[in-house]
N, C-alpha and C. Protein backbone atom coordinates (compact mmCIF):
# COMPACT_ATOMS: atom_id res chain seq x y z
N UNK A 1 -2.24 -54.84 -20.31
CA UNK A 1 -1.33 -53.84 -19.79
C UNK A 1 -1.79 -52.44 -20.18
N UNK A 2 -2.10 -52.48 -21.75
CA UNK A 2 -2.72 -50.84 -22.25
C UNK A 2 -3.82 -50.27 -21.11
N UNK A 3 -4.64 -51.04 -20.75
CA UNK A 3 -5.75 -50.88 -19.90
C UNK A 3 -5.64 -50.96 -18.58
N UNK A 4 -4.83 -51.21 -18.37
CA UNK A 4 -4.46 -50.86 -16.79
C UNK A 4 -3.44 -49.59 -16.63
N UNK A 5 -2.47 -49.31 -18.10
CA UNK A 5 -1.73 -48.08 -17.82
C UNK A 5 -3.42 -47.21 -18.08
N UNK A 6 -4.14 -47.22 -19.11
CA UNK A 6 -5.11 -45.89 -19.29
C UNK A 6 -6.12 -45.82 -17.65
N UNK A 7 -6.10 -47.31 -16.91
CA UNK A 7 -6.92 -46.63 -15.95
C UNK A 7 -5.98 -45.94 -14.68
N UNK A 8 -4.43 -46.38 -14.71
CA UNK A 8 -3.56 -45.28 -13.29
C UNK A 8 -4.08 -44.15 -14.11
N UNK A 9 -3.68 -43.58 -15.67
CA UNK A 9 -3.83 -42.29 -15.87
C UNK A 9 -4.69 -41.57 -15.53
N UNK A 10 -6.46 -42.22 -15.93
CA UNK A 10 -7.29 -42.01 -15.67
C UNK A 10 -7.73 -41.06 -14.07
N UNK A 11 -6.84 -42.09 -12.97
CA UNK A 11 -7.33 -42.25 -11.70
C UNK A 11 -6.16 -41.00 -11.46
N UNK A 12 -5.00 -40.85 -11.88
CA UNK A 12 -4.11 -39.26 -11.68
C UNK A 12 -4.42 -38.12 -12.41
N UNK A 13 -5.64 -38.42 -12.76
CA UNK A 13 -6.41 -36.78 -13.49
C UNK A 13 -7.29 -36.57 -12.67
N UNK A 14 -8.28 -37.52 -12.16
CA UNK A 14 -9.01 -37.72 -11.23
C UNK A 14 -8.91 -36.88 -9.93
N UNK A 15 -7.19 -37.54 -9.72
CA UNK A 15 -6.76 -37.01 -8.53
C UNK A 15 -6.87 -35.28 -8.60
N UNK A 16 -5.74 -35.30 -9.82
CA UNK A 16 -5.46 -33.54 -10.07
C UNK A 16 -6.46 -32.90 -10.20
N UNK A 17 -7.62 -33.23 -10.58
CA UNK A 17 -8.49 -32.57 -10.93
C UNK A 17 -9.44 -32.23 -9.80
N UNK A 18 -9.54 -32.94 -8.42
CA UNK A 18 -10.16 -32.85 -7.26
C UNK A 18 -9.78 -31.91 -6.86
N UNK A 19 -8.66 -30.87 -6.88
CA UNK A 19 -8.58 -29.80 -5.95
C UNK A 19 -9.25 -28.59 -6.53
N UNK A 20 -10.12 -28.23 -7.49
CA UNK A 20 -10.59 -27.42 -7.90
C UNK A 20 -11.81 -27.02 -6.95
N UNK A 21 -11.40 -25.67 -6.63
CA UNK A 21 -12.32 -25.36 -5.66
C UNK A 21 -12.42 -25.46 -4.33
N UNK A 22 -10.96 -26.03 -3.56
CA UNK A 22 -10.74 -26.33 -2.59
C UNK A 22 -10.17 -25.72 -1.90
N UNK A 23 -9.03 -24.45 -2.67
CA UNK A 23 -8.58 -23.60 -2.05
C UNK A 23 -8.73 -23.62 -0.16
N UNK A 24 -9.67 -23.15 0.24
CA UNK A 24 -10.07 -22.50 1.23
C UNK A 24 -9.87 -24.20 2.50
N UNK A 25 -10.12 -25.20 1.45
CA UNK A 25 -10.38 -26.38 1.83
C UNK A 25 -8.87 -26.69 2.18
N UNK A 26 -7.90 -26.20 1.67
CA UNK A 26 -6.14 -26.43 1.77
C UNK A 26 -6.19 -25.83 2.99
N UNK A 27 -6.21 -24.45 2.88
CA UNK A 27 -6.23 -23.98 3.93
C UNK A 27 -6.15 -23.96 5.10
N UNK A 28 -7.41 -24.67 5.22
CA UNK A 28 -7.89 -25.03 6.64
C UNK A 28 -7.29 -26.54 7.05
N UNK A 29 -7.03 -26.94 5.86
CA UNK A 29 -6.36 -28.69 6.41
C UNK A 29 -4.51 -28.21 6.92
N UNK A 30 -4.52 -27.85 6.33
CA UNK A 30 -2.99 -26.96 6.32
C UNK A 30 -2.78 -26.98 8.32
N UNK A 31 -3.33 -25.78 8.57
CA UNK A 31 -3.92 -25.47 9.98
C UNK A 31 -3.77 -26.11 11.00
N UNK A 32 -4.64 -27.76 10.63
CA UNK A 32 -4.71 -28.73 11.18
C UNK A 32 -3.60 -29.49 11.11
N UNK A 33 -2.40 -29.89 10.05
CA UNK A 33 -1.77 -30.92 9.70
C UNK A 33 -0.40 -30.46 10.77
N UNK A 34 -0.09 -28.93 10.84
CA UNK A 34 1.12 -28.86 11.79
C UNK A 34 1.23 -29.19 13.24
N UNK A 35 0.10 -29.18 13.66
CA UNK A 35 0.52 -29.69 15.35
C UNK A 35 0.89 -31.29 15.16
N UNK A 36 0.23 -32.10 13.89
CA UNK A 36 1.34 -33.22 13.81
C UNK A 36 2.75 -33.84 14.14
N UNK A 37 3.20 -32.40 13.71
CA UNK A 37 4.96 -32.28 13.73
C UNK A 37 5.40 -33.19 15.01
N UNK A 38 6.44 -33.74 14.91
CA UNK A 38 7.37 -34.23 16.15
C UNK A 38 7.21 -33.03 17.23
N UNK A 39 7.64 -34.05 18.69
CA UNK A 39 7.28 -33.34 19.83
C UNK A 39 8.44 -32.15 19.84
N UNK A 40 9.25 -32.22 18.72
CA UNK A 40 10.23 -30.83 19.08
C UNK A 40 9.97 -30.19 18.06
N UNK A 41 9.79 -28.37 18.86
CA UNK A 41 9.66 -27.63 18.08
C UNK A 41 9.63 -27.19 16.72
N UNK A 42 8.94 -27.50 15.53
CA UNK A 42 9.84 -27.09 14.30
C UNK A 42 9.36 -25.66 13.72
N UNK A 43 8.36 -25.30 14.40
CA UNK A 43 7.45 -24.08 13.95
C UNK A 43 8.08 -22.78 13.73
N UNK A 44 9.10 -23.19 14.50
CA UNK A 44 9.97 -21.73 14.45
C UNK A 44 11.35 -21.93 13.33
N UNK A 45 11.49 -23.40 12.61
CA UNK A 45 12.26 -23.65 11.83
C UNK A 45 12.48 -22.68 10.18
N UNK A 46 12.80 -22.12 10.08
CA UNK A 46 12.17 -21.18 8.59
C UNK A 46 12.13 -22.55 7.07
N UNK A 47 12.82 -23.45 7.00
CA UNK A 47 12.61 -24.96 6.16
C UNK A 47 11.00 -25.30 6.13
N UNK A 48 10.88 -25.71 7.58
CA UNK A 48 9.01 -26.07 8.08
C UNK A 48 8.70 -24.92 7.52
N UNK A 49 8.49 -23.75 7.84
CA UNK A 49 7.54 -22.56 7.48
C UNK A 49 7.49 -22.41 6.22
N UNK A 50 8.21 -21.87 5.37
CA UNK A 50 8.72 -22.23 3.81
C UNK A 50 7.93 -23.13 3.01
N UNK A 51 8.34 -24.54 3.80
CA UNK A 51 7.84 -25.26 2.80
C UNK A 51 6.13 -25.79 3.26
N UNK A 52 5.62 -25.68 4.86
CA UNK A 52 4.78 -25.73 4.79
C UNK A 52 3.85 -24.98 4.12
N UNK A 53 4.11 -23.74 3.83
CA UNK A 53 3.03 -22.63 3.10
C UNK A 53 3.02 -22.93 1.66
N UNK A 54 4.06 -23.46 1.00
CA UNK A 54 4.27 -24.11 0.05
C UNK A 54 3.12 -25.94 -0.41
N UNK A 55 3.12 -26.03 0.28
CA UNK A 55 2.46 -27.48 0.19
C UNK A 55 1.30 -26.69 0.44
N UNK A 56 0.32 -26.18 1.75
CA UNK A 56 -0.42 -25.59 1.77
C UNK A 56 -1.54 -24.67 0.58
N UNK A 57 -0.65 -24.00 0.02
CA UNK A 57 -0.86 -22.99 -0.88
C UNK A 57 -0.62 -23.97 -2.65
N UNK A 58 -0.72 -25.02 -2.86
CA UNK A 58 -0.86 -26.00 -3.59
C UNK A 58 -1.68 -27.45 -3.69
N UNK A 59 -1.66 -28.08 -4.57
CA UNK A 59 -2.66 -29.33 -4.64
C UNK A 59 -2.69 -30.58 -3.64
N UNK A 60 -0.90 -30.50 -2.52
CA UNK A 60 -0.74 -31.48 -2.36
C UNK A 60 -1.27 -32.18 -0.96
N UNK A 61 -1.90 -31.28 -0.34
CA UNK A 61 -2.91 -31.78 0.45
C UNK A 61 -4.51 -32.63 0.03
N UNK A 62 -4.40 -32.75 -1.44
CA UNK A 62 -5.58 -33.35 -2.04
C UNK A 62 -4.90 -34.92 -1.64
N UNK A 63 -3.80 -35.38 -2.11
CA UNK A 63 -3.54 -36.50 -2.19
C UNK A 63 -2.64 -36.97 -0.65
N UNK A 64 -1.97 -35.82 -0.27
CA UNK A 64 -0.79 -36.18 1.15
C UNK A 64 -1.53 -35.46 2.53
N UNK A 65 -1.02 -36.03 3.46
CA UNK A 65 -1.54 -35.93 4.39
C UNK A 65 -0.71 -36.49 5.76
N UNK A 66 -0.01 -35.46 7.12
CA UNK A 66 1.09 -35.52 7.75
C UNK A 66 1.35 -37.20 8.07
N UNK A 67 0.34 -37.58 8.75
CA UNK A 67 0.44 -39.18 9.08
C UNK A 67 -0.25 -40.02 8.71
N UNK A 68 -1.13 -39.92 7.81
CA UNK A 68 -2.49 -40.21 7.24
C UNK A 68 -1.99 -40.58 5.98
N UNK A 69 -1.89 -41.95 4.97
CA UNK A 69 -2.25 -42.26 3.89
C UNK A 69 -3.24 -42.31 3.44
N UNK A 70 -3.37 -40.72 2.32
CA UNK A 70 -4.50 -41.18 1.16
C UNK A 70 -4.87 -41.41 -0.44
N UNK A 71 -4.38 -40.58 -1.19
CA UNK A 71 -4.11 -41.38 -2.51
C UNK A 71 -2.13 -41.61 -2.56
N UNK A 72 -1.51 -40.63 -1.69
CA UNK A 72 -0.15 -41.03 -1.82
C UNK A 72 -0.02 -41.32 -0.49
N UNK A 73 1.12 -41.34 -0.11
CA UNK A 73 2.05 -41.62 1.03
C UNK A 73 2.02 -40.88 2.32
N UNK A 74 1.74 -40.94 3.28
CA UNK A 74 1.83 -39.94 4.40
C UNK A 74 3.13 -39.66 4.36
N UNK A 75 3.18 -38.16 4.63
CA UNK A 75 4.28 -37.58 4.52
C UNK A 75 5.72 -38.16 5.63
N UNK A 76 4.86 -38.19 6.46
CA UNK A 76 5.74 -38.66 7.88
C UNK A 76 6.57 -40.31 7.61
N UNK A 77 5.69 -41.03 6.55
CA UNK A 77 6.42 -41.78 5.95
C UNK A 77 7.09 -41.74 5.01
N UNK A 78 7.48 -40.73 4.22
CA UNK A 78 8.26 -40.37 2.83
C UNK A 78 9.48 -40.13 3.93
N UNK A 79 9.18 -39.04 4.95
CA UNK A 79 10.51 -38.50 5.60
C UNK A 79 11.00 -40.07 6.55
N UNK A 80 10.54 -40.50 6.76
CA UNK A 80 10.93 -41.62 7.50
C UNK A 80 11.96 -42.82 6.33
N UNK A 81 11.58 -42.70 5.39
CA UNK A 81 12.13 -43.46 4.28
C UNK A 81 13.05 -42.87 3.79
N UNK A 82 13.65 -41.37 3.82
CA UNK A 82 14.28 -40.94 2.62
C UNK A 82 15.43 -40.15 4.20
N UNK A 83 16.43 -40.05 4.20
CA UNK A 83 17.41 -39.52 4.81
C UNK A 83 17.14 -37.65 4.67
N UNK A 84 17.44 -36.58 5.21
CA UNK A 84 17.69 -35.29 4.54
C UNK A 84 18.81 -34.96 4.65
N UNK A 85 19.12 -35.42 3.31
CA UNK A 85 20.13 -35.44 2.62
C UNK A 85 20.05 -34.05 1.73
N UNK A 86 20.90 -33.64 1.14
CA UNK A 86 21.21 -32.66 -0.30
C UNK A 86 20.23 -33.70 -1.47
N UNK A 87 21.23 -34.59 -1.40
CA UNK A 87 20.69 -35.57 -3.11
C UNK A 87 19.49 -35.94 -3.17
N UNK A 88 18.88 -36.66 -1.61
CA UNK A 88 17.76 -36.78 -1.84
C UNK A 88 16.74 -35.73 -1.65
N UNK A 89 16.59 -34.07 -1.44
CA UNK A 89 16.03 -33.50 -1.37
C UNK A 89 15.77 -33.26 -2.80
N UNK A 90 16.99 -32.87 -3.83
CA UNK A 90 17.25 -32.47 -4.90
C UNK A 90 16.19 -34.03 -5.80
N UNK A 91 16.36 -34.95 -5.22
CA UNK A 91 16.12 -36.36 -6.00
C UNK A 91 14.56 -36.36 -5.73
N UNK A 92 14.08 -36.61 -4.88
CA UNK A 92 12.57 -36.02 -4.15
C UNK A 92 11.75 -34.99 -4.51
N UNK A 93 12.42 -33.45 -5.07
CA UNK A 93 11.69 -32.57 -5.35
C UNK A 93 11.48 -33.01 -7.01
N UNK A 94 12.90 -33.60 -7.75
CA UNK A 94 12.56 -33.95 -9.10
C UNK A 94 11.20 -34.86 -9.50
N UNK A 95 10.82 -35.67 -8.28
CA UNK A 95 9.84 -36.84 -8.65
C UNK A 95 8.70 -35.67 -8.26
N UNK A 96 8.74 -34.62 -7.69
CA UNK A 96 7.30 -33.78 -6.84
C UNK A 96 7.17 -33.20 -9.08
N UNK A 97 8.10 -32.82 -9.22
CA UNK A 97 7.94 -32.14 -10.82
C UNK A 97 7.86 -32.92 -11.63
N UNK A 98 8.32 -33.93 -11.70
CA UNK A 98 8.00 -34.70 -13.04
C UNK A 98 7.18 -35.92 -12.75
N UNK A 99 6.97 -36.13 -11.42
CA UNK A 99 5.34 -37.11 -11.55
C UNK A 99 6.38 -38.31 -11.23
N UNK A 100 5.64 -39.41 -10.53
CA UNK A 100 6.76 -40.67 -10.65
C UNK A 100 4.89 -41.76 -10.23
N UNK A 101 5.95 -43.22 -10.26
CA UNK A 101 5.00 -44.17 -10.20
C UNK A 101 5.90 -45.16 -9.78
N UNK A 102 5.21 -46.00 -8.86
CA UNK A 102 5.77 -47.41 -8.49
C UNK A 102 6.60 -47.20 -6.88
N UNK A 103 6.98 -46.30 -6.80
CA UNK A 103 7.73 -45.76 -5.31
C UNK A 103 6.85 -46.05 -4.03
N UNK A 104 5.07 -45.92 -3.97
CA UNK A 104 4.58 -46.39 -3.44
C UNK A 104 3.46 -47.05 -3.61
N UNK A 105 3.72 -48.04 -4.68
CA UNK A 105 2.45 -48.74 -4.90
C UNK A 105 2.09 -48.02 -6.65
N UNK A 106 1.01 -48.69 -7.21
CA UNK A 106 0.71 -48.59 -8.33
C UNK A 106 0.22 -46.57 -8.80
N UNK A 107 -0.18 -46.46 -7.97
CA UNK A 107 -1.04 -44.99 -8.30
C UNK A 107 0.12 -44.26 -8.60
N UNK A 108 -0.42 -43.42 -9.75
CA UNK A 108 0.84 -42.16 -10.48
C UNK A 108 0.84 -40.92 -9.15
N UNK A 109 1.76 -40.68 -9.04
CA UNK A 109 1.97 -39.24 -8.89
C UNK A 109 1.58 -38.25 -9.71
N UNK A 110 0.89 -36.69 -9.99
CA UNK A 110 0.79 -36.38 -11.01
C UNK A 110 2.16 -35.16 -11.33
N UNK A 111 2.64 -34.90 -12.04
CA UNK A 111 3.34 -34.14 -11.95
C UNK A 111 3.08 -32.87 -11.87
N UNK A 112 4.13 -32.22 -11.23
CA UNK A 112 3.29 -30.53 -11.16
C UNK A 112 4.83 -29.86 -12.02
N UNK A 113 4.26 -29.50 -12.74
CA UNK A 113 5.42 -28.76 -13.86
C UNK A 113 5.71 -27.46 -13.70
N UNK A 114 5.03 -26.75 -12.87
CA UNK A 114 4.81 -25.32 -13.11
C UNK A 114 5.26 -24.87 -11.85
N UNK A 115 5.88 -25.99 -10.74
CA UNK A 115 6.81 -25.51 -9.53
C UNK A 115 7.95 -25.35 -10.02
N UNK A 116 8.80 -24.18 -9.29
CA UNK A 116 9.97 -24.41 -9.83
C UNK A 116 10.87 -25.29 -9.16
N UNK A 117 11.95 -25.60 -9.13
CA UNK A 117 13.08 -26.34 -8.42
C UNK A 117 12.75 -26.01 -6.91
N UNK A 118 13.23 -24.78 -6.99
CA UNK A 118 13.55 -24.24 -5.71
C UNK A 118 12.73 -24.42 -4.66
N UNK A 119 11.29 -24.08 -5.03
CA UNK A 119 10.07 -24.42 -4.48
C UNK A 119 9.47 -25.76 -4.22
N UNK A 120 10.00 -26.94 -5.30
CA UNK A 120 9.84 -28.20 -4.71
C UNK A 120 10.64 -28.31 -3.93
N UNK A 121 12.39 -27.96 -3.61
CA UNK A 121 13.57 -28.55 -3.13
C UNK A 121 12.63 -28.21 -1.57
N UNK A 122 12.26 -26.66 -1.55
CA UNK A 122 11.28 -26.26 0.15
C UNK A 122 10.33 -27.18 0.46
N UNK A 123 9.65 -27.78 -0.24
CA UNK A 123 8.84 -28.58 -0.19
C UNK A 123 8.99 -29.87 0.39
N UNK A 124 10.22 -30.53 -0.14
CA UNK A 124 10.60 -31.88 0.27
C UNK A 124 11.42 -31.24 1.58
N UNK A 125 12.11 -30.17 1.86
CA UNK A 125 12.32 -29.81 2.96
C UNK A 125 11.81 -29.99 4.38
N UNK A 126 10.93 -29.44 3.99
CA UNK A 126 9.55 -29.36 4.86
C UNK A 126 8.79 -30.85 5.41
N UNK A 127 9.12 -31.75 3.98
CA UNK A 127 8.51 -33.06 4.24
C UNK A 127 9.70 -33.65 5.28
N UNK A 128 10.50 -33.42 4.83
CA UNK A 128 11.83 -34.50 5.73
C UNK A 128 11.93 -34.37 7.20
N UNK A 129 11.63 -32.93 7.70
CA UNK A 129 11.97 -32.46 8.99
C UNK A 129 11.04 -32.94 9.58
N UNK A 130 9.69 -34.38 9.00
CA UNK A 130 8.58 -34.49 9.93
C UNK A 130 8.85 -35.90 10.11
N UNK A 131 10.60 -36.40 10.01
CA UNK A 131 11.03 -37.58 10.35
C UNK A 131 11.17 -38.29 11.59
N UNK A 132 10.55 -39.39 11.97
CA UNK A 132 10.41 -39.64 13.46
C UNK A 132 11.70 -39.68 13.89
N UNK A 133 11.67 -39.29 15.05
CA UNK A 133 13.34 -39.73 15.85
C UNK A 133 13.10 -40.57 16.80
């Protein structure tokens, strides 16, 4: 068990540690990931805008990706799973800050400590509104 918790850790430093230098690399995936969106409008939503520049302008395009699973969850499936709700936005942005594990499969989340609330709560915002209808 010790050795299988030190290699998830291992493999969520791994992760965090891949976006160094990618900046420009967010960016441009960023760009690409919104014409994803559902066939109705959300571009003009200020939630989408908010929180897309938010995800964008952070690590979490290293691991997420709109419909695409790659070290986590496609986003389009988090919003498909989770209602947008108050609680679960509030419940959702807590796991974006303090890191979680087991929600989809073995791989850690890493935590990002240095978002604030408010800025994850936009975040999971942003994720929910890309819920299929």
């Amino acid at each position: 068990m010790k050795k299988y918790f030190v290699t998830v850790a291992l493999l969520a430093v791994i992760a965090a540690c891949n976006n160094s230098g990618t900046e420009s690399e967010t960016s441009d995936s960023s760009s690409t990931e919104a014409p994803a969106a559902p066939s109705n409008d959300l571009s003009s939503n200020p939630d989408y805008q908010k929180g897309l520049a938010l995800v964008a302008s952070n690590d979490c395009l290293t691991c997420h990706k709109v419909d695409e699973k790659v070290t986590g969850p496609a986003y389009r499936d988090v919003a498909n799973k989770f209602e947008n709700t108050p609680e679960n936005v509030s419940m959702l942005a807590q796991k974006v800050i303090n890191g979680s594990v087991g929600d989809w499969g073995q791989v850690a989340m890493t935590p990002h400590p240095a978002l604030s609330q408010a800025d994850a709560e936009q975040m999971v915002k942003y994720i929910l509104l890309l819920r299929n209808k």
